[in-house]
N, C-alpha and C. Protein backbone atom coordinates (compact mmCIF):
# COMPACT_ATOMS: atom_id res chain seq x y z
N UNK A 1 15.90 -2.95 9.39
CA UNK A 1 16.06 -2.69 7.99
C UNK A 1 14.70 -2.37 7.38
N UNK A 2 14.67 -1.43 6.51
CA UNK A 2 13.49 -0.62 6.11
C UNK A 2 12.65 -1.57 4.73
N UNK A 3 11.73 -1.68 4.42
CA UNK A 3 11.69 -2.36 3.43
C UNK A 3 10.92 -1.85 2.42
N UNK A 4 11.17 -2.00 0.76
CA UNK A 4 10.01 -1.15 -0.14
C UNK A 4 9.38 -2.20 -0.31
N UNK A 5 7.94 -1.55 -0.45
CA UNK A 5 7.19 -2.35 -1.10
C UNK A 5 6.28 -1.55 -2.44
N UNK A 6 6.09 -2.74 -3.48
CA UNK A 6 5.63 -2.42 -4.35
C UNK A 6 4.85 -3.29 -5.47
N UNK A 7 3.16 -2.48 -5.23
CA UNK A 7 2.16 -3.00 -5.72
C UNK A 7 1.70 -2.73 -7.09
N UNK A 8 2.56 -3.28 -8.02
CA UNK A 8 2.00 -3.27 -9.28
C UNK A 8 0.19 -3.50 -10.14
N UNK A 9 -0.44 -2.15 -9.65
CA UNK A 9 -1.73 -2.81 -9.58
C UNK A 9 -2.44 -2.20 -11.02
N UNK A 10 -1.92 -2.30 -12.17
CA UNK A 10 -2.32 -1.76 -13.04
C UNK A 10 -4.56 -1.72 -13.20
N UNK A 11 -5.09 -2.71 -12.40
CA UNK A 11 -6.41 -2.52 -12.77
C UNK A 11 -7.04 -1.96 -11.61
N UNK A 12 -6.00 -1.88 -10.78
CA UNK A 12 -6.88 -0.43 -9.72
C UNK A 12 -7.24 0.97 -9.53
N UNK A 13 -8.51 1.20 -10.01
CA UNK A 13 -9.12 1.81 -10.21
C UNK A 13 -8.94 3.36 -9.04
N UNK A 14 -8.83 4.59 -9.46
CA UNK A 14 -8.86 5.88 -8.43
C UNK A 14 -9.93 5.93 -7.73
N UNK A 15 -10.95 5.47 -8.15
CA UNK A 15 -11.93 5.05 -7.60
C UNK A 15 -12.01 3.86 -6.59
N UNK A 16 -11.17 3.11 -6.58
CA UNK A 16 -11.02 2.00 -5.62
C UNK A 16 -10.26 2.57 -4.29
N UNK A 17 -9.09 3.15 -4.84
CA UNK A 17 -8.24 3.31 -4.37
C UNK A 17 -8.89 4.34 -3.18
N UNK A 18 -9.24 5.51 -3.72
CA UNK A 18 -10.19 6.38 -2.67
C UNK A 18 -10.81 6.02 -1.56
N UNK A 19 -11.64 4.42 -2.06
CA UNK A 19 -12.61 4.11 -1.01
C UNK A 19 -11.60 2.90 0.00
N UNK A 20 -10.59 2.67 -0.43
CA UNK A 20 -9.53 1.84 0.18
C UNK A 20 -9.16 2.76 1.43
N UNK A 21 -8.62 4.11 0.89
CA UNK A 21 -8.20 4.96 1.75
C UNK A 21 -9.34 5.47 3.33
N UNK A 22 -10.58 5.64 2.34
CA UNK A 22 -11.84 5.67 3.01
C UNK A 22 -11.94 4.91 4.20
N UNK A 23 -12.34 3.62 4.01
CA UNK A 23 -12.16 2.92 4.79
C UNK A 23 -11.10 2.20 5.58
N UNK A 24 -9.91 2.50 4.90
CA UNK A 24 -8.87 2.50 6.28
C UNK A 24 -8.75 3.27 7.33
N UNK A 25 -9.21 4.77 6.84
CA UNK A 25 -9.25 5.55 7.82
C UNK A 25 -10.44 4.91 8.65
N UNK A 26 -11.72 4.71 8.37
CA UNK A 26 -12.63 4.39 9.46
C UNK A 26 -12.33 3.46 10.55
N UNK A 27 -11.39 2.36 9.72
CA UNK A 27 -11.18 1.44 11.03
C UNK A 27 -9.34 1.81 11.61
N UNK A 28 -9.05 2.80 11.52
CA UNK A 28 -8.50 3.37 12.30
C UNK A 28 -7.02 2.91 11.82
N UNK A 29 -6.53 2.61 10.45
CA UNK A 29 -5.46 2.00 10.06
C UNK A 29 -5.05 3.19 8.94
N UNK A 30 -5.64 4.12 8.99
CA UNK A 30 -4.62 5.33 7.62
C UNK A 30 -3.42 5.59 7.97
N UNK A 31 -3.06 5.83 9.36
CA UNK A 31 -1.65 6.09 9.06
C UNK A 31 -0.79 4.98 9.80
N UNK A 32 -0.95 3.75 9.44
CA UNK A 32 -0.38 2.70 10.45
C UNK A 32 0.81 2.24 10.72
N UNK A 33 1.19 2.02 11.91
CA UNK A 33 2.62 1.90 12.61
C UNK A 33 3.15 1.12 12.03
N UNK A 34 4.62 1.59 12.05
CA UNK A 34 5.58 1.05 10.68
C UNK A 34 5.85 1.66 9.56
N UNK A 35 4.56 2.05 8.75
CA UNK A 35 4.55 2.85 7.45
C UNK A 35 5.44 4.41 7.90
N UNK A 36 6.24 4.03 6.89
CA UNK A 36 6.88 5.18 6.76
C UNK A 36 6.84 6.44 5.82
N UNK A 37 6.05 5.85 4.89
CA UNK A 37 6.45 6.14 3.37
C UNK A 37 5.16 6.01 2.71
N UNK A 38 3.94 6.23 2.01
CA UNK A 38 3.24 5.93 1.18
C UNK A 38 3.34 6.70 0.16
N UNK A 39 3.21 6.40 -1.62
CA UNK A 39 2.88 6.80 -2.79
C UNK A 39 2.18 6.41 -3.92
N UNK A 40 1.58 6.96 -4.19
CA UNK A 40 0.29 6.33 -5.47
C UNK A 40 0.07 7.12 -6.69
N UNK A 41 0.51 6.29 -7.53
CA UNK A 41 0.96 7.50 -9.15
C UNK A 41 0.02 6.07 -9.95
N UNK A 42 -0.32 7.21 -10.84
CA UNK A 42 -1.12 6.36 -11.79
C UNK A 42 -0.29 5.76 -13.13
N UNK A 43 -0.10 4.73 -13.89
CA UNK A 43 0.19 3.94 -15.06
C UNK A 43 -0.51 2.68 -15.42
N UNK A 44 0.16 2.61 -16.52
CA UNK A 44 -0.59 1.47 -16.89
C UNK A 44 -2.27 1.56 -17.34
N UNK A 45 -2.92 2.58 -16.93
CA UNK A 45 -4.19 2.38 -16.47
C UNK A 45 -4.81 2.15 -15.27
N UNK A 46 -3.72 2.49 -14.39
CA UNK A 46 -4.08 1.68 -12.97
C UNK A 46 -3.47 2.99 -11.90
N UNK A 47 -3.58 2.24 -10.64
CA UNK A 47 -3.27 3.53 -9.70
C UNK A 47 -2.07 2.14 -9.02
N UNK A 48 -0.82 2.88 -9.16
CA UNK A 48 -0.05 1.85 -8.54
C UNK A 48 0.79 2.20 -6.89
N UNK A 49 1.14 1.21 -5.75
CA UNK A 49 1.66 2.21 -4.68
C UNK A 49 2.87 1.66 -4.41
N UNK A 50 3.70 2.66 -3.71
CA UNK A 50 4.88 2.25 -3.15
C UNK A 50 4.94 2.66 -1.65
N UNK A 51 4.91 1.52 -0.57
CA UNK A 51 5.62 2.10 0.40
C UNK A 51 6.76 1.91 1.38
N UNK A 52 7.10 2.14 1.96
CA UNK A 52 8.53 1.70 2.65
C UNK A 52 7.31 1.65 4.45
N UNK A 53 8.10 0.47 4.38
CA UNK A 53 7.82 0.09 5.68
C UNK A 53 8.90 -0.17 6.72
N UNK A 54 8.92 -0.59 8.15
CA UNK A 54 10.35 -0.51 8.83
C UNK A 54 10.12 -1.44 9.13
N UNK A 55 9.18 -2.89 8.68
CA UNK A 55 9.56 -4.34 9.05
C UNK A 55 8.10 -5.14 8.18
N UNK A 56 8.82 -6.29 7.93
CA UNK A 56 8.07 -7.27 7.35
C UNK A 56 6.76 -7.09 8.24
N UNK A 57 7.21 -7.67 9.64
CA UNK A 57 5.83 -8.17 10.35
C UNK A 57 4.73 -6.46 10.73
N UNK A 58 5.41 -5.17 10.59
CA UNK A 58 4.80 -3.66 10.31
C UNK A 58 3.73 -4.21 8.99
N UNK A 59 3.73 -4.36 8.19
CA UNK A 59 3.47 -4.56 6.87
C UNK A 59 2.35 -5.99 6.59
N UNK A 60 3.19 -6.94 7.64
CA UNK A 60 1.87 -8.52 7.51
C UNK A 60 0.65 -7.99 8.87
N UNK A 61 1.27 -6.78 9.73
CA UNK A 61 -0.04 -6.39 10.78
C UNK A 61 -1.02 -5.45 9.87
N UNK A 62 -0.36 -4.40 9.09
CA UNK A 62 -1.28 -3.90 8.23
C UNK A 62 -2.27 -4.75 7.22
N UNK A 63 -2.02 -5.67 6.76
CA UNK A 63 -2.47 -6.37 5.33
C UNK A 63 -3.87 -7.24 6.10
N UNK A 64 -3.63 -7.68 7.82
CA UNK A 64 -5.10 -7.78 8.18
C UNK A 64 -5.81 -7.00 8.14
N UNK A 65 -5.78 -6.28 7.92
CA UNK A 65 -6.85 -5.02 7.70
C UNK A 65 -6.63 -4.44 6.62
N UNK A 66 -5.96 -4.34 5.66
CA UNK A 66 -6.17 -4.26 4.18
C UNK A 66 -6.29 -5.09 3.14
N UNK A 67 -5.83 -6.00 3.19
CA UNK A 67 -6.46 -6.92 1.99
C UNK A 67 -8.02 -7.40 2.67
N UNK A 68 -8.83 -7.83 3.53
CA UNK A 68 -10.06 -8.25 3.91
C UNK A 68 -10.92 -6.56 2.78
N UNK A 69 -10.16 -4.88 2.80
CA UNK A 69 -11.10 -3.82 2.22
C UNK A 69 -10.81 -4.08 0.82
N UNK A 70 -9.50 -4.28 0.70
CA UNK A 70 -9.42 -4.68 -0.96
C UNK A 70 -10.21 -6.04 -1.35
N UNK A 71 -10.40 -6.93 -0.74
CA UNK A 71 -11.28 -8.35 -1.37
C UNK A 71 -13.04 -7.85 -1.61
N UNK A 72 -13.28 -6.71 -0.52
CA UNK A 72 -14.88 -6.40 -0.48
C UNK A 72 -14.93 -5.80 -1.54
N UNK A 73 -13.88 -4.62 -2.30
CA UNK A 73 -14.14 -3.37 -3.50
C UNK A 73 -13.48 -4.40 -4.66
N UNK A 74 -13.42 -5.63 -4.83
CA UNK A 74 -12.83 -6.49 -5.88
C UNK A 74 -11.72 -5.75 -6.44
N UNK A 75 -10.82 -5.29 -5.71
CA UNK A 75 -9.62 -4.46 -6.24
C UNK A 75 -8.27 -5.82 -5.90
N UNK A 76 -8.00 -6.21 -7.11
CA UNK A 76 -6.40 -6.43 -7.11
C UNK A 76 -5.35 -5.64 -6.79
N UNK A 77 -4.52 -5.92 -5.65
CA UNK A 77 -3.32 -5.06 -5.81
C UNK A 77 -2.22 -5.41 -6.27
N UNK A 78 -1.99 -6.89 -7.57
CA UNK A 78 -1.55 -7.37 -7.73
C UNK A 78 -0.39 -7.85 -6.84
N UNK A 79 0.91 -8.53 -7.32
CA UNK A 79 1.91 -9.16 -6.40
C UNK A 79 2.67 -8.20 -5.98
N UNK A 80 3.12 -8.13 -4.74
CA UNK A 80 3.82 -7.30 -4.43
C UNK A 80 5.67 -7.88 -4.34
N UNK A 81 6.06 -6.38 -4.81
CA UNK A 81 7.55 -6.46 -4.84
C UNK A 81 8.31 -5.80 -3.63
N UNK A 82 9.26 -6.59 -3.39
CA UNK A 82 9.70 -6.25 -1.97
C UNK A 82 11.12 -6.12 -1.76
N UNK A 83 11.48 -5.44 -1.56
CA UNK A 83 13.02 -4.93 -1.40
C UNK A 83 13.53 -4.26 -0.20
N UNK A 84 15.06 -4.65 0.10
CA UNK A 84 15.24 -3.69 0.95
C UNK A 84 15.44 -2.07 1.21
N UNK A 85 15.09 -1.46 1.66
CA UNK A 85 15.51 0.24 1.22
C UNK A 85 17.52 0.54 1.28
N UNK A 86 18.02 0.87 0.66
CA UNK A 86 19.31 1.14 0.61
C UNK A 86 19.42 2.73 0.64
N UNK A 87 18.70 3.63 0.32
CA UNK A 87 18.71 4.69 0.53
C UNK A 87 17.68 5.64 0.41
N UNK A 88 17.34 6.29 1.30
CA UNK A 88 15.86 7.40 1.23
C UNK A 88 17.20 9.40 0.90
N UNK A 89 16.32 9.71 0.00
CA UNK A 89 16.81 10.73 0.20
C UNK A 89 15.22 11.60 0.20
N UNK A 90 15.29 12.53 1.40
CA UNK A 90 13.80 13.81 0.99
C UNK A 90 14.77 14.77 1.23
N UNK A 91 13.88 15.59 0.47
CA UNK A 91 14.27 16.92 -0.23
C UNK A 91 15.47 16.98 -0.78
């Protein structure tokens, strides 16, 4: 079962977010197994993301290696919301 996730991060900065991306790619986690899905639209003032992942533990293997880049750039990604996916439609 697929799962959304969603990071209400209204004080994260495009600027954070960039160097988040930055450095995931360096340590070799930009496009990481499981992720199915990534999106990042700005509100609030903030850069917020959604992604669908295809398992909890896809998602707790990523977060060792992303929350340790988010704690160094003092970026909150606030709490995340988590749901199951019930339907993807593309295009």
């Amino acid at each position: 079962m697929a799962l959304g996730i969603y990071f209400p991060a209204p004080s994260f900065t495009k600027e954070q977010y960039d160097e988040v991306l930055h450095r995931l790619e360096a340590a070799g986690a930009g496009s990481p197994p499981g992720r199915s899905y990534h999106c990042a639209f700005e509100g609030g003032g903030g850069v917020h993301v959604f992604d669908v992942w295809e398992s909890q533990e896809d998602f707790d293997k990523f977060g060792e290696t992303l929350m340790p880049i988010m704690g160094e750039l003092g970026a909150d990604p606030g709490e995340p919301q988590v749901a199951e996916i019930y339907n993807v439609i593309a295009r």
